[in-house]
PDB file of N, CA and C in Angstrom:
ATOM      1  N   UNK A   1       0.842  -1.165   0.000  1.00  0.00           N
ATOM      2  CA  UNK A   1       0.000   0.000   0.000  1.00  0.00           C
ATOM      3  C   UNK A   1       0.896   1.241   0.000  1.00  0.00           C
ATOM      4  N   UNK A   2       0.206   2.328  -1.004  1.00  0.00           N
ATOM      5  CA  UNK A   2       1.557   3.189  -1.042  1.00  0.00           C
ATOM      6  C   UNK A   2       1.151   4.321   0.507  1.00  0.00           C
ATOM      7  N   UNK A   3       2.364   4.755   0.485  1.00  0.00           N
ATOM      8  CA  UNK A   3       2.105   6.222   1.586  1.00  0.00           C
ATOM      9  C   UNK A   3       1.352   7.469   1.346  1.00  0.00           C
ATOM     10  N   UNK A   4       0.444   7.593   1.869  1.00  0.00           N
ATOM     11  CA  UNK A   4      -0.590   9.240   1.413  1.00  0.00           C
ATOM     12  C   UNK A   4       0.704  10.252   2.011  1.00  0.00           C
ATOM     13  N   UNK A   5       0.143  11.236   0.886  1.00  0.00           N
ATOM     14  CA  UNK A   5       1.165  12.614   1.201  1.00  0.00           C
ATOM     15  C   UNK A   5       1.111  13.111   2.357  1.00  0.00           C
ATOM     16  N   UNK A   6       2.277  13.596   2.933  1.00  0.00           N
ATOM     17  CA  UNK A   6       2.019  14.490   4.282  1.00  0.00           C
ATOM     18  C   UNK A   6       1.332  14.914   4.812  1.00  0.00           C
ATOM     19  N   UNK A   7       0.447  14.766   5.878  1.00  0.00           N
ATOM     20  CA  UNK A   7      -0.518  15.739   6.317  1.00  0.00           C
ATOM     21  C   UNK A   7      -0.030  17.219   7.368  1.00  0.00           C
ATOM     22  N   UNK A   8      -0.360  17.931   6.880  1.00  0.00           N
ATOM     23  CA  UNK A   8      -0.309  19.273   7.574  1.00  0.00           C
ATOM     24  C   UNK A   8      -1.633  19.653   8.903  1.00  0.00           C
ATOM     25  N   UNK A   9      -1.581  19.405  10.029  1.00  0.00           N
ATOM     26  CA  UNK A   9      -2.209  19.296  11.054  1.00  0.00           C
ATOM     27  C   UNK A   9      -2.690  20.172  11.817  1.00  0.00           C
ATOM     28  N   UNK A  10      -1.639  21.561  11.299  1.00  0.00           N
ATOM     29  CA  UNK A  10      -1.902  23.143  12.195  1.00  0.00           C
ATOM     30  C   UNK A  10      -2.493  23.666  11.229  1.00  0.00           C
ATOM     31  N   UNK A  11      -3.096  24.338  11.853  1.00  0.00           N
ATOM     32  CA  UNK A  11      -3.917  25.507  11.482  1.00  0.00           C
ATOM     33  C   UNK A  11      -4.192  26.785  12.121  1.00  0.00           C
ATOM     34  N   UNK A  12      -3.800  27.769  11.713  1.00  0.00           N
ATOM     35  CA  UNK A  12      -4.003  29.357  12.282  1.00  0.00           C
ATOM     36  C   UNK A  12      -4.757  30.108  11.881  1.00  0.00           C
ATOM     37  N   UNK A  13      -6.082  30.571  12.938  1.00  0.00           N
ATOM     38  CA  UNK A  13      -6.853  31.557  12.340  1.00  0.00           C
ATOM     39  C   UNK A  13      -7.013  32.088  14.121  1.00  0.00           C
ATOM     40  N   UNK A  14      -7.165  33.698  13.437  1.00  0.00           N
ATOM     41  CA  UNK A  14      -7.792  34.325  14.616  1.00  0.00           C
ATOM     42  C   UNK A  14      -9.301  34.319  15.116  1.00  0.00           C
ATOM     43  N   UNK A  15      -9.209  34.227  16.460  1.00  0.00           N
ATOM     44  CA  UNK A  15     -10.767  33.767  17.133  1.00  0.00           C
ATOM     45  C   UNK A  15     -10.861  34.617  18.224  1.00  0.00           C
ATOM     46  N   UNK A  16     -12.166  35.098  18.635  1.00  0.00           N
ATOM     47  CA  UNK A  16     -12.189  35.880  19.455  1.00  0.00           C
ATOM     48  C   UNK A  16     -12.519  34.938  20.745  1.00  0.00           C
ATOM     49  N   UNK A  17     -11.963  35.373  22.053  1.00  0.00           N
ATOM     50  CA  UNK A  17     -12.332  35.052  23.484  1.00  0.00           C
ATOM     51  C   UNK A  17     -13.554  35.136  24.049  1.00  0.00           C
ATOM     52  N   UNK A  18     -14.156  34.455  24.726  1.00  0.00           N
ATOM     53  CA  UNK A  18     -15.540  35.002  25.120  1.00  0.00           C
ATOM     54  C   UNK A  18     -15.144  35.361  26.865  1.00  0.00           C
ATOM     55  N   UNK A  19     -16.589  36.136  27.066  1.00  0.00           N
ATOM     56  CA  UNK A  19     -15.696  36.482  28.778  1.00  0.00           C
ATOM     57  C   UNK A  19     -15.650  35.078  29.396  1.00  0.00           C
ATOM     58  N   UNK A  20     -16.103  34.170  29.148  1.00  0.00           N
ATOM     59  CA  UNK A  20     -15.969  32.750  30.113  1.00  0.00           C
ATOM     60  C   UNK A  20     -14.594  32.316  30.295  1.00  0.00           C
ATOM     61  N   UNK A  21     -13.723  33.023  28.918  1.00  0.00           N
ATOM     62  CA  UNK A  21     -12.484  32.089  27.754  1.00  0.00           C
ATOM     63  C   UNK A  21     -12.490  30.652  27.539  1.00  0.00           C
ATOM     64  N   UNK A  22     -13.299  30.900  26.255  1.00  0.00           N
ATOM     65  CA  UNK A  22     -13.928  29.978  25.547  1.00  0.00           C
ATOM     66  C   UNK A  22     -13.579  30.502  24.178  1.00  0.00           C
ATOM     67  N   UNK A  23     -12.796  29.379  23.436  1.00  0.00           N
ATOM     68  CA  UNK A  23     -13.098  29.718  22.252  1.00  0.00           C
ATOM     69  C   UNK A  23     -13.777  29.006  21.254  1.00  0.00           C
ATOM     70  N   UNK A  24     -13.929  29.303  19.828  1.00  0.00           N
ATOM     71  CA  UNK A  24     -15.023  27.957  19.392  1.00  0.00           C
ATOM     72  C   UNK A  24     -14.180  27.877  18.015  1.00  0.00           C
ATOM     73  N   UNK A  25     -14.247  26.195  17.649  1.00  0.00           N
ATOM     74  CA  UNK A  25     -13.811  25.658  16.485  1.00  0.00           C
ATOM     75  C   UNK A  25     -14.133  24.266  16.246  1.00  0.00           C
ATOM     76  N   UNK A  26     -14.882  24.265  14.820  1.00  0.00           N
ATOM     77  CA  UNK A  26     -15.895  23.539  14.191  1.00  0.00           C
ATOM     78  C   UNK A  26     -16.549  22.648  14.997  1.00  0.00           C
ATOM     79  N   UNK A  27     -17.390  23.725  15.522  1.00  0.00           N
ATOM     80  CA  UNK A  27     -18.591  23.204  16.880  1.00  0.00           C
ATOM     81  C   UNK A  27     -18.028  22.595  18.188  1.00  0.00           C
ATOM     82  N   UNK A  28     -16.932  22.891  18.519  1.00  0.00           N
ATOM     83  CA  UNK A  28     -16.439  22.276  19.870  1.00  0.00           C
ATOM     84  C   UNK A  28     -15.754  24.056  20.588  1.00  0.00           C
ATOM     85  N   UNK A  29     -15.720  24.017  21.881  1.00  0.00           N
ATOM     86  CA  UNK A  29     -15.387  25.091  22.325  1.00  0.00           C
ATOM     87  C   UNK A  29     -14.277  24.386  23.340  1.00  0.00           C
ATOM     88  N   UNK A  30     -13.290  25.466  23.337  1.00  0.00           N
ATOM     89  CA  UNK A  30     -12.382  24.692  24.028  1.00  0.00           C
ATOM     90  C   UNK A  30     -11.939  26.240  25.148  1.00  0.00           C
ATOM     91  N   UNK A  31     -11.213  26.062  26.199  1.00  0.00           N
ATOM     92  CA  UNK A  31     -10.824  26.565  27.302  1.00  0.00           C
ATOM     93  C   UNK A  31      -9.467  27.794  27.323  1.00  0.00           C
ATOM     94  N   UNK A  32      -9.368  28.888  27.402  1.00  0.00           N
ATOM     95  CA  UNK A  32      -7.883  29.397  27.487  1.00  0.00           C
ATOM     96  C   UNK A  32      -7.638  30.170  28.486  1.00  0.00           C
ATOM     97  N   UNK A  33      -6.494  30.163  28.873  1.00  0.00           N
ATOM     98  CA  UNK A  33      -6.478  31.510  30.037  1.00  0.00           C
ATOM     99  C   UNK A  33      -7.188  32.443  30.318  1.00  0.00           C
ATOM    100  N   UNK A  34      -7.620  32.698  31.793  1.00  0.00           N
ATOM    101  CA  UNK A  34      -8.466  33.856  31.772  1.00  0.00           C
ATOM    102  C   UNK A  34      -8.023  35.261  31.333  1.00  0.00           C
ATOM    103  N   UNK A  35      -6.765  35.347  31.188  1.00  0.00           N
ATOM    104  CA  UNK A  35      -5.990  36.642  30.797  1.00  0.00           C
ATOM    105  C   UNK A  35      -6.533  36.925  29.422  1.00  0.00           C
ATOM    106  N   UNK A  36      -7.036  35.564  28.623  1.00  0.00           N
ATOM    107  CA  UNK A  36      -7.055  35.966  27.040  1.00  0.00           C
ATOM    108  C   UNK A  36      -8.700  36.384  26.345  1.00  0.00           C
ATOM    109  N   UNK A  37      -9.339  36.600  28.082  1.00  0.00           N
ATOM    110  CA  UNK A  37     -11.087  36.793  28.187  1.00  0.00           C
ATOM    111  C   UNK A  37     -11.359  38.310  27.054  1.00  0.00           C
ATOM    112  N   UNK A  38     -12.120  38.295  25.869  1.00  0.00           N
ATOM    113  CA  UNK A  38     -12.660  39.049  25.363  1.00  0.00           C
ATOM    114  C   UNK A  38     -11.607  39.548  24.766  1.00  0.00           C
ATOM    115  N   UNK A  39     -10.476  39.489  24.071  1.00  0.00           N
ATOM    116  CA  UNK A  39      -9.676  39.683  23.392  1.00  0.00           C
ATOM    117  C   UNK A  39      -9.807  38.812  22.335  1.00  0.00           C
ATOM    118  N   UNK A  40      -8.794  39.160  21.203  1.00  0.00           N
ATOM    119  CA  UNK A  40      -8.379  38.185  19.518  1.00  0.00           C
ATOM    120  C   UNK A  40      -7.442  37.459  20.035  1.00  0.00           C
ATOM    121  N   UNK A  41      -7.536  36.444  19.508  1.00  0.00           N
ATOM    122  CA  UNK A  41      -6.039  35.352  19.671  1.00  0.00           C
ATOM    123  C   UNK A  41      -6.116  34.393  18.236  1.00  0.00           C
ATOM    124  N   UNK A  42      -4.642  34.233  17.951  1.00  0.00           N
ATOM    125  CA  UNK A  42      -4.474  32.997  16.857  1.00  0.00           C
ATOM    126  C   UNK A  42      -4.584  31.609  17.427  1.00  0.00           C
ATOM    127  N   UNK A  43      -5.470  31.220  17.290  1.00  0.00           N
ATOM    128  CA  UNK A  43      -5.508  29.405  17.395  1.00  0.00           C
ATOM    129  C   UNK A  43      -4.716  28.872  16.312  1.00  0.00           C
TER     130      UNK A  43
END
């Protein structure tokens, strides 16, 4: 069986914080520092 091409796994886009710090990506919300509450950040 041959080898599939490389997969590339990261991905960077900016997402905004919610005040909980919560952020959301493709329907799952995940957790970040409270420092990063209601601010932009690159995921």
């Amino acid at each position: 069986m041959p080898n599939p091409k490389p997969f590339d796994g990261y991905v960077e886009l900016p997402a905004r914080v919610s005040s909980t710090s919560l952020i959301h990506l493709q329907r799952n919300r995940y957790s970040v520092p409270t420092e990063h509450a209601k601010q932009v950040v690159r995921r």
